[in-house]
Each structure stands twice: as C-alpha cells, then as structure tokens.
Protein backbone atom coordinates (compact mmCIF):
# COMPACT_ATOMS: atom_id res chain seq x y z
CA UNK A 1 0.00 0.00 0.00
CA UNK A 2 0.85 3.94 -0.63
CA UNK A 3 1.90 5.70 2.20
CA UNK A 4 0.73 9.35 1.19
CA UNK A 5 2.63 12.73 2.59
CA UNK A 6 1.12 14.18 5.36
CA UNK A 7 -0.45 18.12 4.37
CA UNK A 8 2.16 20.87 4.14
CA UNK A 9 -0.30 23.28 6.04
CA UNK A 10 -1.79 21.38 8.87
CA UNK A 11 0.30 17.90 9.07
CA UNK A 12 -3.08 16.00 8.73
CA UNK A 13 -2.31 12.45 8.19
CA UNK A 14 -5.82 12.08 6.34
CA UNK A 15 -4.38 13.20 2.88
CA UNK A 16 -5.85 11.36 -0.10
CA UNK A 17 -4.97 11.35 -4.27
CA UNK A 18 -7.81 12.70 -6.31
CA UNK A 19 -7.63 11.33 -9.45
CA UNK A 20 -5.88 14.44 -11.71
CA UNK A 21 -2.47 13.76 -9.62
CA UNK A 22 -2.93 16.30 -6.67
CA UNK A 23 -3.15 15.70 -3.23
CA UNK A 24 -5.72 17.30 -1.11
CA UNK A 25 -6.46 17.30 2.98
CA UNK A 26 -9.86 17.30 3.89
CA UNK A 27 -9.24 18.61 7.05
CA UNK A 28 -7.95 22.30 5.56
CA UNK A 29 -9.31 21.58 1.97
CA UNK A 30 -5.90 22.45 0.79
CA UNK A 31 -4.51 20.83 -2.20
CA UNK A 32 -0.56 20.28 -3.83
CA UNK A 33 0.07 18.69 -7.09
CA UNK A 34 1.93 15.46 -6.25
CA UNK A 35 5.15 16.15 -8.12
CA UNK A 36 5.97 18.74 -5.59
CA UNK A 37 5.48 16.38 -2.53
CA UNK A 38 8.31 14.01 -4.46
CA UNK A 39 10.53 16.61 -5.20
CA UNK A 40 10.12 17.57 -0.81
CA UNK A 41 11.22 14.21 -0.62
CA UNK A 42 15.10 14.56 -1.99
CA UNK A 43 17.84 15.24 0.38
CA UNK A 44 20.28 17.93 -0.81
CA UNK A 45 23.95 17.17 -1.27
CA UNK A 46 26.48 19.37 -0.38
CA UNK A 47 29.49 18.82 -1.75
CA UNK A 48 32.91 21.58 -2.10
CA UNK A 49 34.78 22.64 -5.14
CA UNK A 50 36.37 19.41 -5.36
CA UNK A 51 33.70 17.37 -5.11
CA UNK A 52 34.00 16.02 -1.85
CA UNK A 53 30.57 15.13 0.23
CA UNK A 54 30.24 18.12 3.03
CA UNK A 55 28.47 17.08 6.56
CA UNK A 56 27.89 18.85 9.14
CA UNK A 57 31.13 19.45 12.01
CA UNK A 58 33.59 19.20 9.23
CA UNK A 59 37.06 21.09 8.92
CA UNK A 60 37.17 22.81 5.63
CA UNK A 61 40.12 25.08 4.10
CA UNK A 62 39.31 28.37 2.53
CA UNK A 63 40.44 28.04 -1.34
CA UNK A 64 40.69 31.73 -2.00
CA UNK A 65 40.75 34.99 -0.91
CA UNK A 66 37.27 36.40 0.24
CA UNK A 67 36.89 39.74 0.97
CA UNK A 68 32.97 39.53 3.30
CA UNK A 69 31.10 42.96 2.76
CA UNK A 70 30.92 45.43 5.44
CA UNK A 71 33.88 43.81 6.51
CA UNK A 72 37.65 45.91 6.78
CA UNK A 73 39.96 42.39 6.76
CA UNK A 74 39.81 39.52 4.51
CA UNK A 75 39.86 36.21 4.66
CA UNK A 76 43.06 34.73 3.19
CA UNK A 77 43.24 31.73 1.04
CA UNK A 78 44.14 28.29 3.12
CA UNK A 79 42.15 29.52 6.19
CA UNK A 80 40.80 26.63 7.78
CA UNK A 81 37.12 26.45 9.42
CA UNK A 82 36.66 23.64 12.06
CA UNK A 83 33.43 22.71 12.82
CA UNK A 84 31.06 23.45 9.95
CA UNK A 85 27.13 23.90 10.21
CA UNK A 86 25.47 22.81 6.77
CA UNK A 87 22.40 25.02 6.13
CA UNK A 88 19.83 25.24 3.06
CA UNK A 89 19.97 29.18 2.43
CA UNK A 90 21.66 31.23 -0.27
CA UNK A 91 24.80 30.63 1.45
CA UNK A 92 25.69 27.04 2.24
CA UNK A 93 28.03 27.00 5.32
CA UNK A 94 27.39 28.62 8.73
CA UNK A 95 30.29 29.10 10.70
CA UNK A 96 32.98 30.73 13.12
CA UNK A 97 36.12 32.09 11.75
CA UNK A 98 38.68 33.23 14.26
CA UNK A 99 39.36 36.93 13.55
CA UNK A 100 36.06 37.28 11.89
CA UNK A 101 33.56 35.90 14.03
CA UNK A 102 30.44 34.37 12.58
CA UNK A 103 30.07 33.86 8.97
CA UNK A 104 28.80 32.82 6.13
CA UNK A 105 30.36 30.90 3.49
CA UNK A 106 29.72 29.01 -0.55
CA UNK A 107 30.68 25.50 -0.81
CA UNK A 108 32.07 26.38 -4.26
CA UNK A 109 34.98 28.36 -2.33
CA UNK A 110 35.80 25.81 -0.34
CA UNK A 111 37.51 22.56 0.15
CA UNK A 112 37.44 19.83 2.77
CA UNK A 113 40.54 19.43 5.19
C-alpha cells in the first residue's frame, strides 16, 4: 500500500490522491500537485569545489581569498574552518572564523581538510 505525505499546512495524516495527480487534505481543503510532494522528498547534497561530500562538524580550508562585505579584513586563502554547520539558504556554510567571528560561506569556495 501507498503511504501518502502528510499536508504541508496542517500535518493532517488524512491526505488522499484525487484522481488528476494532486493531493488534497480534507481537514484544511488544501490541495498540492503530487510532483511537488516528491521533489520535498530529496535530500540535498552538499558537496565543495572538489567534489568532496560536506556534513555537518567538518574542517574545511578556505580556497581563495574572500573579501565579506561590510567587513575591513579579509579572509586569506588556506584559512581553515573547524566545525562546519550545513544550512539550506543562499549561502551554504554557517560558521565561526577566528578573527572574523560568525560567517557565512559558498561551498564552491571551499575545500574539505
């Protein structure tokens, strides 16, 4: 048997698959198309400028200079960054960079220590 997604709105368990491919919860009467809810499904990969698989509370070495805005210094190429946080934003990698302070960083300038 399907197991259907629960509803995006109120996390009813009582969705149901009306016959033109959309899913609808008739405890909110509000409906998705089911491509969407298998597209939620995926996990996202992030991987640095090499290639390499990132996870969260990995060391990673800075692979060129990066000057952050509103910012006097810059951060030289081969810094290294202990202790990564993965997050899904416009900027990959939340971290702490001694001199700096909190930041936030691109996989693509990146590369795993």
């Amino acid at each position: 048997m399907q197991t259907l997604p629960p509803c995006p709105q109120c996390q009813s368990a009582y969705t149901y698959e009306d016959g033109a491919g959309q899913y609808v919860c008739p405890e909110c009467a509000h409906e998705w198309p089911a491509q969407a809810a298998a597209a939620a499904d995926t996990v996202r990969v992030y991987k640095d400028a090499s290639g390499n698989i990132l996870q969260d509370g990995d060391t990673v070495t800075v692979i060129k200079d990066l000057k952050p805005k509103g910012s006097g210094g810059v951060i030289k190429q081969g810094t290294k960054v202990k202790n990564i946080r993965l997050v899904d934003a416009d900027h990959d990698i939340d971290c702490k960079i001694d001199g700096f302070g909190a930041m936030s960083l691109k996989t693509e300038f990146v590369r795993k220590a």
